[in-house]
N, C-alpha and C. Protein backbone atom coordinates (compact mmCIF):
# COMPACT_ATOMS: atom_id res chain seq x y z
N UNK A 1 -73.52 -64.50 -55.10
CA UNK A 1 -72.66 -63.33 -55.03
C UNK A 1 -71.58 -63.58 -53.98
N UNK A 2 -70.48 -63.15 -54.53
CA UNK A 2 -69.23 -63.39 -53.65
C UNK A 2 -68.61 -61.75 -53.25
N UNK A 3 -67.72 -61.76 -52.45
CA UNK A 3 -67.00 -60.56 -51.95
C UNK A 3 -65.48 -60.75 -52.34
N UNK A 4 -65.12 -59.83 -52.63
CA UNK A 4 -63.51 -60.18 -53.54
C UNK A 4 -63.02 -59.10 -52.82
N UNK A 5 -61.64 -59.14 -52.74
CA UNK A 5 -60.43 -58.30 -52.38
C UNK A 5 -59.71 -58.36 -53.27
N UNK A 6 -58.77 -57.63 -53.87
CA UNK A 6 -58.23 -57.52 -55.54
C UNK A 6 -57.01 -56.57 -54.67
N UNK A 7 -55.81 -57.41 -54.60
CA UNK A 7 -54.85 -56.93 -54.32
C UNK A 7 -53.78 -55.84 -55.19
N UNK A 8 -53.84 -54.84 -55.31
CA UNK A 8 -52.37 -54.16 -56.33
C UNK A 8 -51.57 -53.65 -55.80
N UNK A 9 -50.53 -53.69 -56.68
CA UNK A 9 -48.93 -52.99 -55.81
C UNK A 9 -48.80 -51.56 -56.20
N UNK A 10 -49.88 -50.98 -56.01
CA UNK A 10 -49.90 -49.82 -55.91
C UNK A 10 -50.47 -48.49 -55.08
N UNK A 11 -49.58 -47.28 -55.24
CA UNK A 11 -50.73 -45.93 -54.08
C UNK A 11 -52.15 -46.22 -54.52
N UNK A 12 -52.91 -45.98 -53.52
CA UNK A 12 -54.22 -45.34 -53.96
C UNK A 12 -54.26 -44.08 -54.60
N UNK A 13 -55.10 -43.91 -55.42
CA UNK A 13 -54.83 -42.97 -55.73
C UNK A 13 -56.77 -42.37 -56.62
N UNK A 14 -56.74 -41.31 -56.84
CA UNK A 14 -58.26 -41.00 -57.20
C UNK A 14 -58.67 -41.64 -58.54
N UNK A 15 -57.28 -41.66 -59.47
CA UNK A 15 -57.34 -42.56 -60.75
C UNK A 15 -57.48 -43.33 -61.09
N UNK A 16 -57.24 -44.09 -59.79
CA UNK A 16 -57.36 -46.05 -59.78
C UNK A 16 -58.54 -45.78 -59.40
N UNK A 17 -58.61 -45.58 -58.59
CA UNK A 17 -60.56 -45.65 -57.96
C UNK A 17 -61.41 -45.46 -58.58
N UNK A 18 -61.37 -44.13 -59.55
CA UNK A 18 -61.94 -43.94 -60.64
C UNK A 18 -62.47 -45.02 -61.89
N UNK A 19 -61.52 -45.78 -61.94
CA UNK A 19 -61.10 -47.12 -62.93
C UNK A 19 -62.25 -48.04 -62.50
N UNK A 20 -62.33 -47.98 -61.43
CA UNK A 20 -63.45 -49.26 -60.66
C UNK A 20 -64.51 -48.63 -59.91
N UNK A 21 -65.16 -48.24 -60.30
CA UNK A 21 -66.23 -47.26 -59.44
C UNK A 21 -67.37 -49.01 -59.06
N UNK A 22 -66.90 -49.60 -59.20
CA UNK A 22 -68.19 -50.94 -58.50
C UNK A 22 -67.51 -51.39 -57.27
N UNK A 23 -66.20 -51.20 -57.28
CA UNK A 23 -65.21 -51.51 -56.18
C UNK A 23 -64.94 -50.60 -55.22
N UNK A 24 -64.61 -50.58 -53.88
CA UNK A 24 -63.92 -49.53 -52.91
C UNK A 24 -62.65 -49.97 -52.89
N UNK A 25 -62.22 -48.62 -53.60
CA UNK A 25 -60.46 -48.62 -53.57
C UNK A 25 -60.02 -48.03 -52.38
N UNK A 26 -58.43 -49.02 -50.85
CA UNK A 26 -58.26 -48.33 -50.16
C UNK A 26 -56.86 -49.05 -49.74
N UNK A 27 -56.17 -47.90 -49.34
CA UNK A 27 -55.23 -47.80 -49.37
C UNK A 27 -54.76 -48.57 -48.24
N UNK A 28 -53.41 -49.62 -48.19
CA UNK A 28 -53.02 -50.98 -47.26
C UNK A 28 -51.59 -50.34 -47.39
N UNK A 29 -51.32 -49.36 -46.84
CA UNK A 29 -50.16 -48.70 -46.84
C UNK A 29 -49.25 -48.28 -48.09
N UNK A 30 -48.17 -47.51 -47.76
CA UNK A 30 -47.97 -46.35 -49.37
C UNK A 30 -48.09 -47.11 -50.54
N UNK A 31 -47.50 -48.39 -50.72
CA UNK A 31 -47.74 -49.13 -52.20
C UNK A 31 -48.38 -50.20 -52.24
N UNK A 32 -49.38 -49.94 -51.83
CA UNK A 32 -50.71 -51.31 -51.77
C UNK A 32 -51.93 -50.68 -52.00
N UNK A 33 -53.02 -50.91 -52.57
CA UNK A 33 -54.33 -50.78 -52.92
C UNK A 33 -54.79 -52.00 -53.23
N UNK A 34 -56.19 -51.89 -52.77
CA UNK A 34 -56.86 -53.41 -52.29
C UNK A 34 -58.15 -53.02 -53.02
N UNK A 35 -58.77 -53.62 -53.69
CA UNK A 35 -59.92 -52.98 -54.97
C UNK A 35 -61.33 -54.34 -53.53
N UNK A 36 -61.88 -53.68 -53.13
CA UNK A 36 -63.09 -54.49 -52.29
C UNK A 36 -64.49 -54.33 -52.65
N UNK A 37 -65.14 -55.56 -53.28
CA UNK A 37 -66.48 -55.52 -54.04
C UNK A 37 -67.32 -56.66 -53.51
N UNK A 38 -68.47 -56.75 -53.86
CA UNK A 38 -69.38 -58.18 -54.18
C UNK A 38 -69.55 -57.77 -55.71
N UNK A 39 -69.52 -58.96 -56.34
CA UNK A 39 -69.41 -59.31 -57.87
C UNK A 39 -70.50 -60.58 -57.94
N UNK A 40 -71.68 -60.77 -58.80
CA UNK A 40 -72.23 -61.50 -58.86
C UNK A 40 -72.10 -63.35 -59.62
N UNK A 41 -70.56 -62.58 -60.45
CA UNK A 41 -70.12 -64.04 -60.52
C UNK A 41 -69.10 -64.16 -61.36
N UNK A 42 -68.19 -65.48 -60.98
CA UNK A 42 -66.91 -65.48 -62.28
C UNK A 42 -67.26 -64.55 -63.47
N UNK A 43 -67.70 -64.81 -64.51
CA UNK A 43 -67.96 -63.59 -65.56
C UNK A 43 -67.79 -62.58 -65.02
N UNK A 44 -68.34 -61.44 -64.12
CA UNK A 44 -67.50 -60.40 -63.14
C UNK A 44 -67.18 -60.29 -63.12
N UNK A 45 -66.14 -61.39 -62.04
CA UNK A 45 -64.85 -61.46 -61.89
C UNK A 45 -63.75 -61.47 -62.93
N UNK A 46 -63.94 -62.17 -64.09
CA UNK A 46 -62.75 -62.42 -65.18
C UNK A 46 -63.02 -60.93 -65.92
N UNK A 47 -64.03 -60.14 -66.19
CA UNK A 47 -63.87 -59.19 -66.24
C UNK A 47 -63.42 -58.03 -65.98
N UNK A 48 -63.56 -58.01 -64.17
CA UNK A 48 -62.90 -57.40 -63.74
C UNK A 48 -61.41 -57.23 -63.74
N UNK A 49 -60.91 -58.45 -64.12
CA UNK A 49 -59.25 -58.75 -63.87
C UNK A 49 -59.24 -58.38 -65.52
N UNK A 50 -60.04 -58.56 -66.34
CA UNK A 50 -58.89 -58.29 -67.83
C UNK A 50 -58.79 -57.06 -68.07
N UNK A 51 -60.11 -55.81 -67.29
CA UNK A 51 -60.07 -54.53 -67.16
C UNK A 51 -58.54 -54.05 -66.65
N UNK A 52 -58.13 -55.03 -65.66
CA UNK A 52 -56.91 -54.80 -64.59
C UNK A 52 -55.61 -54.89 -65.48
N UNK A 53 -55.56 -56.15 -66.37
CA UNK A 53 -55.07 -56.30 -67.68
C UNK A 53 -54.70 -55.36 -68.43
N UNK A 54 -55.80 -55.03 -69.18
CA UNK A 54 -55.63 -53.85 -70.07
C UNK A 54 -55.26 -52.54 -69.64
N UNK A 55 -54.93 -52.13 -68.76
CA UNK A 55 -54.31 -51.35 -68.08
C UNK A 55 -52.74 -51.21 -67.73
N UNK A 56 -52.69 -52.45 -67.82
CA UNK A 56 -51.05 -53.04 -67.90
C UNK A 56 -50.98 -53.11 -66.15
N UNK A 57 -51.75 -52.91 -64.84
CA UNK A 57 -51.88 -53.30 -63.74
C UNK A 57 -50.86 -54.59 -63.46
N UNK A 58 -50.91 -54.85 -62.04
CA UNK A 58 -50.26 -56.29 -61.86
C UNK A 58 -51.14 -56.29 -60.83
N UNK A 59 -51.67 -57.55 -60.50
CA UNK A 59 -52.16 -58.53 -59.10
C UNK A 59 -51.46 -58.58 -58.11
N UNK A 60 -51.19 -58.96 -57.17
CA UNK A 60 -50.62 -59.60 -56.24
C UNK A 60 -51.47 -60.53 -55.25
N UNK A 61 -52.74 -60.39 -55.22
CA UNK A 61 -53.51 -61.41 -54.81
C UNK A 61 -55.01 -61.17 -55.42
N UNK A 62 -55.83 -62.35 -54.92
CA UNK A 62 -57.38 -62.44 -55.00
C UNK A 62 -57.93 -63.21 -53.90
N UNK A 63 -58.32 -62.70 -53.50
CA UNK A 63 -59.20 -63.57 -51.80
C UNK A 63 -60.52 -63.53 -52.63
N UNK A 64 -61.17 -64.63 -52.02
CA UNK A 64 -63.04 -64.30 -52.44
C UNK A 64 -63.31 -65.13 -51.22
N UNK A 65 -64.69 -63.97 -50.65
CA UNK A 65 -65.81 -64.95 -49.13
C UNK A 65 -66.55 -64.91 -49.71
N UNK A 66 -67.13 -65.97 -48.62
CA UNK A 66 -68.85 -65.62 -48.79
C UNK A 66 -69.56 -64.29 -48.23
N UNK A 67 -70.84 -64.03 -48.39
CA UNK A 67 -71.21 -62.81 -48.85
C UNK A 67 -72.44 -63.56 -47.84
N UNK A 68 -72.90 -62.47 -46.69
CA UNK A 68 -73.85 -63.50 -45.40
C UNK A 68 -74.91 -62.61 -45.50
């Protein structure tokens, strides 16, 4: 299991958060939201991002740690 940060260029907002209830959505000032999880593995992860996808979302980053 890894810990991900899921960068978007967007407000937080209760709708996005809503979208990812496995994630803590929080707000990195007015147009940034940072989606913060442990995900048990790529499959997860690529899931998580085509969810982000189908939404028509954009990225702006992906960090992953280790998980101690």
């Amino acid at each position: 299991m890894k810990r991900y940060e899921i960068r978007l260029p967007y407000s937080r907002s209760d709708t996005l958060a809503a979208a990812f209830p496995e994630m803590e959505a929080v707000a990195m000032g007015p147009d940034t939201t940072v989606l913060i999880g442990v995900l048990r593995d790529q499959p997860e992860l690529h899931s998580l991002l085509a969810r982000i996808a189908e939404m028509g979302l954009d990225v702006t980053e992906v960090r992953q740690f280790e998980t101690r």
